[in-house]
PDB file of N, CA and C in Angstrom:
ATOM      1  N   UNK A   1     -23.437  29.883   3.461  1.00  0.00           N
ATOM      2  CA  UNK A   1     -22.033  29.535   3.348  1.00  0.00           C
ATOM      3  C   UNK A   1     -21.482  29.238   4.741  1.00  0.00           C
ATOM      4  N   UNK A   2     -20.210  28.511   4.758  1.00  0.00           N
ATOM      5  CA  UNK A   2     -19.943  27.888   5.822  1.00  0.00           C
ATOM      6  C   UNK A   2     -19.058  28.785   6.501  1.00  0.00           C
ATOM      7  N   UNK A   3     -18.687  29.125   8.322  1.00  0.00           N
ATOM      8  CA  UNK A   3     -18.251  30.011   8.779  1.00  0.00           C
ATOM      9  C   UNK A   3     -16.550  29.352   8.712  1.00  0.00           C
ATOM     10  N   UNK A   4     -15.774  29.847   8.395  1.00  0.00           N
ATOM     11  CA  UNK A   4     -13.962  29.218   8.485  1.00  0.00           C
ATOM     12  C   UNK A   4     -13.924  29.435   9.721  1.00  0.00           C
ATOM     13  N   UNK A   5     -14.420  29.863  10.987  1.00  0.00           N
ATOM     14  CA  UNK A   5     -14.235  30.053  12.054  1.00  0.00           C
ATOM     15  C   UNK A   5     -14.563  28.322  12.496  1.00  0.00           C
ATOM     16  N   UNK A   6     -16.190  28.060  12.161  1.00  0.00           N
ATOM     17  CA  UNK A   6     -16.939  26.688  12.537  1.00  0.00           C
ATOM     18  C   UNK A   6     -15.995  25.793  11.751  1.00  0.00           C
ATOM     19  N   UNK A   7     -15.376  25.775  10.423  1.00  0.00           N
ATOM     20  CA  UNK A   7     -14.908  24.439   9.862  1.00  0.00           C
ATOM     21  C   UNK A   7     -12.861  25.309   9.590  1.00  0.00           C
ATOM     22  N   UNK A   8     -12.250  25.458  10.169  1.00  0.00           N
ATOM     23  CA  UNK A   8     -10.753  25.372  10.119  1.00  0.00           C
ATOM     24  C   UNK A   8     -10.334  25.001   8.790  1.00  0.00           C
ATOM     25  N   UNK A   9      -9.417  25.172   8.248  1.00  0.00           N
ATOM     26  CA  UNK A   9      -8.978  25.025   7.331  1.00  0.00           C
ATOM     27  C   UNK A   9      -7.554  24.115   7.455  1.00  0.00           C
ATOM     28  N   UNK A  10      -6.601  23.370   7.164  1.00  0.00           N
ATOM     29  CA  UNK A  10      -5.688  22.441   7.302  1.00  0.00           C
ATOM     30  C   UNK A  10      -4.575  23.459   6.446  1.00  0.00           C
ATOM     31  N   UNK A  11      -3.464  23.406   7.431  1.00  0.00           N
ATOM     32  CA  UNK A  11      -2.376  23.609   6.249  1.00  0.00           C
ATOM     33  C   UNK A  11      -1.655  22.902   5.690  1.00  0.00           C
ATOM     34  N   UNK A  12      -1.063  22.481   4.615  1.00  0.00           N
ATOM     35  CA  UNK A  12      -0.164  21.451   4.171  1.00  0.00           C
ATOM     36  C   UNK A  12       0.472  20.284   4.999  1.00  0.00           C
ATOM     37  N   UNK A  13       0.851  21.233   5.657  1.00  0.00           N
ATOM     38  CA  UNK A  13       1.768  19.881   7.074  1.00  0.00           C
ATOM     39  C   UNK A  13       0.866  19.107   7.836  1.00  0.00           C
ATOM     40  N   UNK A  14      -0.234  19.751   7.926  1.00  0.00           N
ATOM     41  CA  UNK A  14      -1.434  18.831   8.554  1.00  0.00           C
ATOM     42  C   UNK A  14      -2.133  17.897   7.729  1.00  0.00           C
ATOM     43  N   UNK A  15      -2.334  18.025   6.743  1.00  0.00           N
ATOM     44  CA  UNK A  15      -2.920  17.793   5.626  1.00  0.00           C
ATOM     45  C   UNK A  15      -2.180  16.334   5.317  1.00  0.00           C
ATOM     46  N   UNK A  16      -0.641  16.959   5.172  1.00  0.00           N
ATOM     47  CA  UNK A  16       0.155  15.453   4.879  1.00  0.00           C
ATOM     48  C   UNK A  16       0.209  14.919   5.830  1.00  0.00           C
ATOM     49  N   UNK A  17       0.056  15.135   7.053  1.00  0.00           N
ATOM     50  CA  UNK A  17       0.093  14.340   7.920  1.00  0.00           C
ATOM     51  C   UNK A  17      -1.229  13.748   8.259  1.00  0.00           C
ATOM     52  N   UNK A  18      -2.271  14.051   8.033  1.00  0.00           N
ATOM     53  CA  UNK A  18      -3.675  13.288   7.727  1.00  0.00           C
ATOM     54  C   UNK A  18      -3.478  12.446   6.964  1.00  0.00           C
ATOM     55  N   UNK A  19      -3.000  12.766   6.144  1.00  0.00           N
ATOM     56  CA  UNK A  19      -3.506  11.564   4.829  1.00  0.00           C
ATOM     57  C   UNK A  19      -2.697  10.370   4.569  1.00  0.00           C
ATOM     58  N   UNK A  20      -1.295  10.964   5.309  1.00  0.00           N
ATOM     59  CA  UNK A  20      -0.220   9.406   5.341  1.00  0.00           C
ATOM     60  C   UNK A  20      -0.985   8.560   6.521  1.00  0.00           C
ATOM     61  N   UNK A  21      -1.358   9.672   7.694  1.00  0.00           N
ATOM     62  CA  UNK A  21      -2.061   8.535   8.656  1.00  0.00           C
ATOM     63  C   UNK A  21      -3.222   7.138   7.911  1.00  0.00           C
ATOM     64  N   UNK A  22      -4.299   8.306   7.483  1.00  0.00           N
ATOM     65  CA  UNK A  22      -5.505   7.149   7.383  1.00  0.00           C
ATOM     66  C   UNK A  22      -4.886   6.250   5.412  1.00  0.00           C
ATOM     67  N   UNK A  23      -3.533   6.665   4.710  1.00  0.00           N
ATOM     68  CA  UNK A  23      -3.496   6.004   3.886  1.00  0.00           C
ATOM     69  C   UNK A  23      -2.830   4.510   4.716  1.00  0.00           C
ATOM     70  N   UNK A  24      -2.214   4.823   5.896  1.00  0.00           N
ATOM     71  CA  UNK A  24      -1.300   3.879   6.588  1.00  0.00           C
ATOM     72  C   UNK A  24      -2.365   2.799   7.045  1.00  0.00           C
ATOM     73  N   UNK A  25      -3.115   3.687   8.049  1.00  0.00           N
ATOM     74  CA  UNK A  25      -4.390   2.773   8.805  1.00  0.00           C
ATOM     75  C   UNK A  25      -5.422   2.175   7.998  1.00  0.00           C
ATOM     76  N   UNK A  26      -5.587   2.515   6.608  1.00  0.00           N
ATOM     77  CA  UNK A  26      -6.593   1.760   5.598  1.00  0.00           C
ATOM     78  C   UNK A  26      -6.022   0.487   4.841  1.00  0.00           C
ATOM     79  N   UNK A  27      -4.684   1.203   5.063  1.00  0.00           N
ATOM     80  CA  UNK A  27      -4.096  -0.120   4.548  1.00  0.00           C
ATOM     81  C   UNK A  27      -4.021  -1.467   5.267  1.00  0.00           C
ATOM     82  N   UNK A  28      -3.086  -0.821   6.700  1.00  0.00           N
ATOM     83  CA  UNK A  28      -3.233  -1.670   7.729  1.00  0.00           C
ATOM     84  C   UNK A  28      -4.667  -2.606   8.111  1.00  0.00           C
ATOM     85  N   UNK A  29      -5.451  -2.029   8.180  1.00  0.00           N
ATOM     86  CA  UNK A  29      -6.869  -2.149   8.151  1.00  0.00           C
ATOM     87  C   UNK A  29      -7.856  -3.479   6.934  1.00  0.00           C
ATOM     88  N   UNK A  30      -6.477  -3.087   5.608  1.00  0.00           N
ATOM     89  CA  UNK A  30      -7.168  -3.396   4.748  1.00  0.00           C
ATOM     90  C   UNK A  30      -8.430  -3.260   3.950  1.00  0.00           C
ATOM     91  N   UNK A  31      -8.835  -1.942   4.250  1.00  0.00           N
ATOM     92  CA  UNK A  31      -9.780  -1.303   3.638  1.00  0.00           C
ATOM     93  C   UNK A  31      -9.642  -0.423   1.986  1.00  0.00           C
ATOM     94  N   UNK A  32     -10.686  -1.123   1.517  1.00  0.00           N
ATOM     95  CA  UNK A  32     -10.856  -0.754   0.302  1.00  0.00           C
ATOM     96  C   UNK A  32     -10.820   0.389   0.175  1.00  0.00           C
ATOM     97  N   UNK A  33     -10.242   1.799  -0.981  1.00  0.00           N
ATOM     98  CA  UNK A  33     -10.498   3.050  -1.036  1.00  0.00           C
ATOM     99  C   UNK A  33     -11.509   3.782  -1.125  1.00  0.00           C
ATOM    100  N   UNK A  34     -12.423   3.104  -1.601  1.00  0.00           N
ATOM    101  CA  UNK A  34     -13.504   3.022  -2.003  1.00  0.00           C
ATOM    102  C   UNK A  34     -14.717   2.618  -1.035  1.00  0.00           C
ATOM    103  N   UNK A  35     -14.400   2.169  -0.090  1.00  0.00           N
ATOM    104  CA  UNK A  35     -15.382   1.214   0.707  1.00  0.00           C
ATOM    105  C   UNK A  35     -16.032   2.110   1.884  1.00  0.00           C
ATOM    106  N   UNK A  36     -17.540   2.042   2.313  1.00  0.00           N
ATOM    107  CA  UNK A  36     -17.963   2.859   3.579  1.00  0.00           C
ATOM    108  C   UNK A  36     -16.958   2.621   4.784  1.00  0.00           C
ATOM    109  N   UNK A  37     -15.912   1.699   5.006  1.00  0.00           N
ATOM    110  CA  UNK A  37     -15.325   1.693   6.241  1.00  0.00           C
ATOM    111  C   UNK A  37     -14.101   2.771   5.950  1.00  0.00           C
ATOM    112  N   UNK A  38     -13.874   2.775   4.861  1.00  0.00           N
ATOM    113  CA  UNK A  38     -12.380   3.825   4.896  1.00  0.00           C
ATOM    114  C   UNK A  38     -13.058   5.193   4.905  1.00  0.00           C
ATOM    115  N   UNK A  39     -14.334   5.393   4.698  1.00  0.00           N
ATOM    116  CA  UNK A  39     -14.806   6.660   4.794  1.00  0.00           C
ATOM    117  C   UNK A  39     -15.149   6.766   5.755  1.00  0.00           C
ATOM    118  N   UNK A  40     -15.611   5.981   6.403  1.00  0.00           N
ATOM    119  CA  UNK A  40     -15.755   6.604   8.095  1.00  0.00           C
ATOM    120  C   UNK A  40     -14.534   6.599   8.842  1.00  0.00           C
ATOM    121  N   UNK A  41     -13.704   5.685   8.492  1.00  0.00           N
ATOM    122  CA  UNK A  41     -12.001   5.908   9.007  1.00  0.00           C
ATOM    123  C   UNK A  41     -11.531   7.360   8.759  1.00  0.00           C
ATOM    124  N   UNK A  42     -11.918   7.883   7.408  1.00  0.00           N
ATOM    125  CA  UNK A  42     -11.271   9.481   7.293  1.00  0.00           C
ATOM    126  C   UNK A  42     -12.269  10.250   8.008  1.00  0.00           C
ATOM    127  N   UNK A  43     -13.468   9.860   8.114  1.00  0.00           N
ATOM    128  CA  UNK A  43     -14.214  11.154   8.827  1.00  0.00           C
ATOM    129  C   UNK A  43     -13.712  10.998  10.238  1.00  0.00           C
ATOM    130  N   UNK A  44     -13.820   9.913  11.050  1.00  0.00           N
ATOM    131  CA  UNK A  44     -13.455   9.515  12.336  1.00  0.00           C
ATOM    132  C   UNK A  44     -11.640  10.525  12.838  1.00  0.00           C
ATOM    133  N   UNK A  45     -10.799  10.260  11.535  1.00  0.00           N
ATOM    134  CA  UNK A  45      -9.635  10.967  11.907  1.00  0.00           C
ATOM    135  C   UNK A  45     -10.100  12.330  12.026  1.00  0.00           C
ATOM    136  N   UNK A  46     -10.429  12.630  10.866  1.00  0.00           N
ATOM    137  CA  UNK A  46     -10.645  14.468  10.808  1.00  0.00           C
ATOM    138  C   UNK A  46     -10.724  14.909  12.074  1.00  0.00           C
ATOM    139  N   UNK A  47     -12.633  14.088  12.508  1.00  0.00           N
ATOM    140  CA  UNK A  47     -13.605  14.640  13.528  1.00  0.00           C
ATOM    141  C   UNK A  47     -12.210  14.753  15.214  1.00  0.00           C
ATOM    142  N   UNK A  48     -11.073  13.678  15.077  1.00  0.00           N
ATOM    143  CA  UNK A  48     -10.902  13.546  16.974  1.00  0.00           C
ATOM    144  C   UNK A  48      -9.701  14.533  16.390  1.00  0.00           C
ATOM    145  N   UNK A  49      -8.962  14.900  15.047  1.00  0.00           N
ATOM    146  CA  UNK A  49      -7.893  15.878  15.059  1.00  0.00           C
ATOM    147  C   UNK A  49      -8.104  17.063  14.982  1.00  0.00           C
ATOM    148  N   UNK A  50      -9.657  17.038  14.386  1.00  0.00           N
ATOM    149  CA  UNK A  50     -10.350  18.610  15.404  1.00  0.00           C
ATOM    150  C   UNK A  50     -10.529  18.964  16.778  1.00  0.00           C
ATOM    151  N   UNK A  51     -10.749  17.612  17.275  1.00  0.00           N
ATOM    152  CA  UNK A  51     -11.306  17.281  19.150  1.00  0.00           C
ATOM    153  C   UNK A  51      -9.769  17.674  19.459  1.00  0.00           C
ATOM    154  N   UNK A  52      -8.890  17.508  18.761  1.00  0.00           N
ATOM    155  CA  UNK A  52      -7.064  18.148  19.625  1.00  0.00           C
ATOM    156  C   UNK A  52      -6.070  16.689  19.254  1.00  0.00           C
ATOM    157  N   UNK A  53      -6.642  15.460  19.249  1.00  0.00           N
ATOM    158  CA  UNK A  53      -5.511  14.808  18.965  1.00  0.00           C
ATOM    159  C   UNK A  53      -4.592  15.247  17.671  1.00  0.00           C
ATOM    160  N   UNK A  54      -3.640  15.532  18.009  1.00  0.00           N
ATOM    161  CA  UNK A  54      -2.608  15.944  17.371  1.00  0.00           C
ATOM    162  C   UNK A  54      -1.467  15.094  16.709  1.00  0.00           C
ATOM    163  N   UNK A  55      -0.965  14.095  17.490  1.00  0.00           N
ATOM    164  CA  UNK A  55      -0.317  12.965  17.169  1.00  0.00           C
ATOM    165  C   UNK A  55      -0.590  11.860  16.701  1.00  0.00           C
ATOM    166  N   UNK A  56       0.276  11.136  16.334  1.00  0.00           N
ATOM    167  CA  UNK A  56      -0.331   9.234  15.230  1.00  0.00           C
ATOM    168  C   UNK A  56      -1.117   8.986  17.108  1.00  0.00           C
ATOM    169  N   UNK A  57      -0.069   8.216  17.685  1.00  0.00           N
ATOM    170  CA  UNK A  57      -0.730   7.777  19.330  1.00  0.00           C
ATOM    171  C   UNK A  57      -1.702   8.747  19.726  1.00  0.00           C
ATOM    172  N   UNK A  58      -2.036   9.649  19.928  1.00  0.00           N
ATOM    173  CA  UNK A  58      -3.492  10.480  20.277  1.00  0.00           C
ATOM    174  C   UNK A  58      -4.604   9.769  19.126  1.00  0.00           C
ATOM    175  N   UNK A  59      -4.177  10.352  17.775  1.00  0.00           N
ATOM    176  CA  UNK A  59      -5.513   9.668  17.010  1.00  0.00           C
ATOM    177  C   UNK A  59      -5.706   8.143  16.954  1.00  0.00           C
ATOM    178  N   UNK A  60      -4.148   6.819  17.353  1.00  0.00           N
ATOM    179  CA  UNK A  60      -4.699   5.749  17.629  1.00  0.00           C
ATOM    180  C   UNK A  60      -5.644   5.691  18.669  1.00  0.00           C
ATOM    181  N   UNK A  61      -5.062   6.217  19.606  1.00  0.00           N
ATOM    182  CA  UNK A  61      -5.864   6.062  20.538  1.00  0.00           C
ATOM    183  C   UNK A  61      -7.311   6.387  20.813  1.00  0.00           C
ATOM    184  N   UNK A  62      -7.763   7.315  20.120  1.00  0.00           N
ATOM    185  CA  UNK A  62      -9.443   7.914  19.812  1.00  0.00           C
ATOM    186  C   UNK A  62      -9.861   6.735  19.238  1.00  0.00           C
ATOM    187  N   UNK A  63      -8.822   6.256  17.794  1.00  0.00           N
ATOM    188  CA  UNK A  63      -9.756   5.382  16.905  1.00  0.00           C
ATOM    189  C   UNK A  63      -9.980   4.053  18.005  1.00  0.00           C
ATOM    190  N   UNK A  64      -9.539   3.001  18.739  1.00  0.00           N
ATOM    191  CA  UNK A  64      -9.824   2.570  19.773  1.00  0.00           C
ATOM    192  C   UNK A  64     -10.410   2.398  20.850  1.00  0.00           C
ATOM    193  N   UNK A  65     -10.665   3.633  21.225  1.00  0.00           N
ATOM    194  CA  UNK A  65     -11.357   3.981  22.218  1.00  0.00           C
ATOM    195  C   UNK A  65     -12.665   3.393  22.285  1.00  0.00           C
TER     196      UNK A  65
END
């Protein structure tokens, strides 16, 4: 089983604020819901708002990078 220490857990406010991001940027993007690019778009957010970006401009800026 997995340690909650190693994988964090999201609380609501983070959560909605994940998911309006990459529903915004898939759209923007034009990526299918369904499609391998919007899934690496949500893993890509998760992975740099674990790394600390905290803000829309912090995680644009990772996804760019």
């Amino acid at each position: 089983m997995y340690s909650s220490m190693a994988y964090p857990t999201l609380d609501p406010n983070e959560l909605a604020f994940l998911q309006k991001f990459y529903d915004d940027t898939r759209a923007e993007q034009g990526f299918a819901g369904d499609s391998l690019a919007a899934q690496d778009l949500a893993a890509r957010i998760i992975l740099f708002y674990q790394k600390g970006a905290r803000t829309k401009i912090d995680i644009e800026r990772a996804l760019t990078a």
